[in-house]
C-alpha atoms as a PDB file:
ATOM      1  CA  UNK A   1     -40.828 -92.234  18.703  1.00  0.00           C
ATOM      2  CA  UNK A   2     -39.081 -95.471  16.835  1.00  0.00           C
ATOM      3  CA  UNK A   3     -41.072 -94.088  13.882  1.00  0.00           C
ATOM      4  CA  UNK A   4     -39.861 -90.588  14.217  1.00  0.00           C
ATOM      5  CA  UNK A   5     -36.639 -91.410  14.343  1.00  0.00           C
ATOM      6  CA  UNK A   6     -36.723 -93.361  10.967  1.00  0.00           C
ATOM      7  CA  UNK A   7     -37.945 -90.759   9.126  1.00  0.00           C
ATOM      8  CA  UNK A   8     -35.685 -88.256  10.524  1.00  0.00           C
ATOM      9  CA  UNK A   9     -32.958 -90.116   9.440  1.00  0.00           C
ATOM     10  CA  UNK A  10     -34.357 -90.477   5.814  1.00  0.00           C
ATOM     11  CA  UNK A  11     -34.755 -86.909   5.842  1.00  0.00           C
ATOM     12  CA  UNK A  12     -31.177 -86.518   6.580  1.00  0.00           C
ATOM     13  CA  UNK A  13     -30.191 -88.958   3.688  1.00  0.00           C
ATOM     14  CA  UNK A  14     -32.317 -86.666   1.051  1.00  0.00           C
ATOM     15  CA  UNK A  15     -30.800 -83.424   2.463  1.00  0.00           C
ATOM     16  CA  UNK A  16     -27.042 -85.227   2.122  1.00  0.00           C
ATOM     17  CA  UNK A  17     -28.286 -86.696  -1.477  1.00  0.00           C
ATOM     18  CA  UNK A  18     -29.172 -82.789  -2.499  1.00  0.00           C
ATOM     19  CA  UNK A  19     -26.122 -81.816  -1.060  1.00  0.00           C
ATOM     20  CA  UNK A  20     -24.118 -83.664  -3.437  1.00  0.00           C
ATOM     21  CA  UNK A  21     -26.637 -83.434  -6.356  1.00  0.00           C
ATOM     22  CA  UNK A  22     -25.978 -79.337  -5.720  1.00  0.00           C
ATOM     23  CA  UNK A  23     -22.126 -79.465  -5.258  1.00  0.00           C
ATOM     24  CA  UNK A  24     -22.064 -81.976  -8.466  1.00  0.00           C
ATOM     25  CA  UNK A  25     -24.182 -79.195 -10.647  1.00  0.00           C
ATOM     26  CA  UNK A  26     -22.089 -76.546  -9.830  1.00  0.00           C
ATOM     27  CA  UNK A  27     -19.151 -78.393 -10.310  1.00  0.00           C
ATOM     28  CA  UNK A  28     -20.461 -79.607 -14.277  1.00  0.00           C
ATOM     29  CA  UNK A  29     -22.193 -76.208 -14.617  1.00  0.00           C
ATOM     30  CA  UNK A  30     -19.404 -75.009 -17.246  1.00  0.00           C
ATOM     31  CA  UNK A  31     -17.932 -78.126 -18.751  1.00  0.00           C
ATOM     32  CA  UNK A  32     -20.956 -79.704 -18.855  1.00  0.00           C
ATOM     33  CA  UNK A  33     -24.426 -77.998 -18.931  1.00  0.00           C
ATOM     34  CA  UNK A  34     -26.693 -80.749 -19.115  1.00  0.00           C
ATOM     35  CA  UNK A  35     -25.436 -82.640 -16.759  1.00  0.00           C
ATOM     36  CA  UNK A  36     -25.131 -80.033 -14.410  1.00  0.00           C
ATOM     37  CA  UNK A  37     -29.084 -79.442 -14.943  1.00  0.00           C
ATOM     38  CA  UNK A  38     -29.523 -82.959 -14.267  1.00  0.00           C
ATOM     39  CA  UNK A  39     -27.670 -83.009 -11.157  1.00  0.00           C
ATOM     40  CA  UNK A  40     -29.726 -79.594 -10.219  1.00  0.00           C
ATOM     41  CA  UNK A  41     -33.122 -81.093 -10.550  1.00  0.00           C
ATOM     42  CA  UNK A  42     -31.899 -84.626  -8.534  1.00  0.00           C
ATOM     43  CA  UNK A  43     -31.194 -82.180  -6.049  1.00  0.00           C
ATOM     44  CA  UNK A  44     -34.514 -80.379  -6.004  1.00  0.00           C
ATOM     45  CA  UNK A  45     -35.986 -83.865  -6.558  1.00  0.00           C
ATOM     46  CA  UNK A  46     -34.374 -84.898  -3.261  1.00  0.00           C
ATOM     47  CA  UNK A  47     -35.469 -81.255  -1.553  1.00  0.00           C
ATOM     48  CA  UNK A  48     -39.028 -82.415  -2.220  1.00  0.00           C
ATOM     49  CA  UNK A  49     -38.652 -85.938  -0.855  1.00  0.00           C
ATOM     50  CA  UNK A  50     -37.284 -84.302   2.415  1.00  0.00           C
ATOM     51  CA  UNK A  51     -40.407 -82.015   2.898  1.00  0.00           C
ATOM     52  CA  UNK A  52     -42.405 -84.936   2.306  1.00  0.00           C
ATOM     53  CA  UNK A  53     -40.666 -86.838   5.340  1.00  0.00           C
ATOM     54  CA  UNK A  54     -40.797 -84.175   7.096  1.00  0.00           C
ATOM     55  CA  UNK A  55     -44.911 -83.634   6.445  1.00  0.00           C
ATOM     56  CA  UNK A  56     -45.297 -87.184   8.198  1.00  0.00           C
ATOM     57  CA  UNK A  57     -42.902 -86.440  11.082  1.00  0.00           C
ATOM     58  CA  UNK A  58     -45.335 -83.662  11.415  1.00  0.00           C
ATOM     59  CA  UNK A  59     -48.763 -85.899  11.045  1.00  0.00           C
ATOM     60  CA  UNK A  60     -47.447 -88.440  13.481  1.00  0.00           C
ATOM     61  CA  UNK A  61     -46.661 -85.652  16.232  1.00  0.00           C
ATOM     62  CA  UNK A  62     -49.906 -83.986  15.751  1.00  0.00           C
ATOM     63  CA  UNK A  63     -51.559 -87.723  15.569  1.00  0.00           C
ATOM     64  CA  UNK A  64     -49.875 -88.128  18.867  1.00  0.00           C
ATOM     65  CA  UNK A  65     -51.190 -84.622  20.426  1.00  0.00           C
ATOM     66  CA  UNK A  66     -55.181 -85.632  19.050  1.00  0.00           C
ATOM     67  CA  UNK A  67     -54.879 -89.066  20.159  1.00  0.00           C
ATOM     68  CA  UNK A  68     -52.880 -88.858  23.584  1.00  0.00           C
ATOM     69  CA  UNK A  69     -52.335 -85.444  24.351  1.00  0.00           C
ATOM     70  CA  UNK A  70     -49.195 -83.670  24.337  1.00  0.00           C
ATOM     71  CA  UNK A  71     -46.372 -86.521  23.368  1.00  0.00           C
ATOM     72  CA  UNK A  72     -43.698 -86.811  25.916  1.00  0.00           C
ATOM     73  CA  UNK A  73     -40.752 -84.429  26.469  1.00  0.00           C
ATOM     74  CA  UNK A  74     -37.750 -87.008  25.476  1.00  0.00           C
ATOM     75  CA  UNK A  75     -39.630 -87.509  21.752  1.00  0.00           C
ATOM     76  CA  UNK A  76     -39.953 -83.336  21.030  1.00  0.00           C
ATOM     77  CA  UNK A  77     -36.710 -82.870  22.388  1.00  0.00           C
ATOM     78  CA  UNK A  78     -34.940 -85.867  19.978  1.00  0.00           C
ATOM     79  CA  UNK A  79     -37.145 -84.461  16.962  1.00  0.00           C
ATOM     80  CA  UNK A  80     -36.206 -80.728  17.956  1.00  0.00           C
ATOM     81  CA  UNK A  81     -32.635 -81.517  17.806  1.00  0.00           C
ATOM     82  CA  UNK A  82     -32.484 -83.473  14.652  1.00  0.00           C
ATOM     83  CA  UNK A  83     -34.980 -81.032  13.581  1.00  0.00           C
ATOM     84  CA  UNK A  84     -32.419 -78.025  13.860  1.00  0.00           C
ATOM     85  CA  UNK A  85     -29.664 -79.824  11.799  1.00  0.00           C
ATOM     86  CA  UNK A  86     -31.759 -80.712   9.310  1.00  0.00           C
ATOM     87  CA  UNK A  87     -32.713 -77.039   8.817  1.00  0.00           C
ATOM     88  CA  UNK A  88     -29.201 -76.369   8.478  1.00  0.00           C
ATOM     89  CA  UNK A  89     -28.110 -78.520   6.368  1.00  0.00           C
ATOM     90  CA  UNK A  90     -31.564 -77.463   3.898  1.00  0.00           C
ATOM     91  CA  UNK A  91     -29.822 -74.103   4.207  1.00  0.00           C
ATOM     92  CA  UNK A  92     -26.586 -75.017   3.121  1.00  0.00           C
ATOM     93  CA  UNK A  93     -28.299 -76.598  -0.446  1.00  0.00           C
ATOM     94  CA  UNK A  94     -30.226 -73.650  -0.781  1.00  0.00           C
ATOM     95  CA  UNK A  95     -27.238 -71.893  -0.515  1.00  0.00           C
ATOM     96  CA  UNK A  96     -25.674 -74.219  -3.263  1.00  0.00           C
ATOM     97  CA  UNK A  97     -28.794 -74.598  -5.476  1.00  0.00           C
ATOM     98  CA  UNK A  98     -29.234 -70.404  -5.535  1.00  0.00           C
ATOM     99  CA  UNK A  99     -25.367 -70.574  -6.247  1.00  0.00           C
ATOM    100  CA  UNK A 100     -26.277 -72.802  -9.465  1.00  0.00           C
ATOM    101  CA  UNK A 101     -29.152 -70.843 -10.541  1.00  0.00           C
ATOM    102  CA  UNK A 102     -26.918 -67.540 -10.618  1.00  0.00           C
END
């Protein structure tokens, strides 16, 4: 679970590093184009780093289920919750980086 946790909280520092990256790009998008573009693709650059995190959440849970069975209730309900607010919080930069792409 300690592992788990670490990487959930990595996740959330890529989707708060998009966040910004996406507020920053729409923010330069008129006065200054190129950076704007470079804050855009920091922030899909961060996207991807999250989905990576989140593949090996996913590889140690399913690691967990060959090895030991189902893991226990207390670690899928911490990585469900964290889990949800990292969805929305991925939402809100799509929302931003769709915003920018307009």
């Amino acid at each position: 679970m300690k592992e788990i946790s670490l990487l959930m909280e990595r996740i959330d520092d890529e989707l708060e590093d998009a966040h910004t990256y996406a507020t920053l790009a729409l923010e330069y998008k008129t006065q200054d184009p190129a950076a704007a573009d470079l804050f855009s693709r920091l922030s899909d650059e961060e996207m991807g780093h999250m989905r990576s995190l989140h593949k090996a959440v996913e590889r140690l849970i399913e690691g967990h289920r060959r090895q030991k069975g189902e893991p226990p209730a207390a670690m899928l309900a911490v990585y469900q919750h964290l889990h949800k607010k990292a969805i929305a919080k991925a939402e809100q930069v799509g929302v931003l980086q769709g915003m920018y792409a307009k």
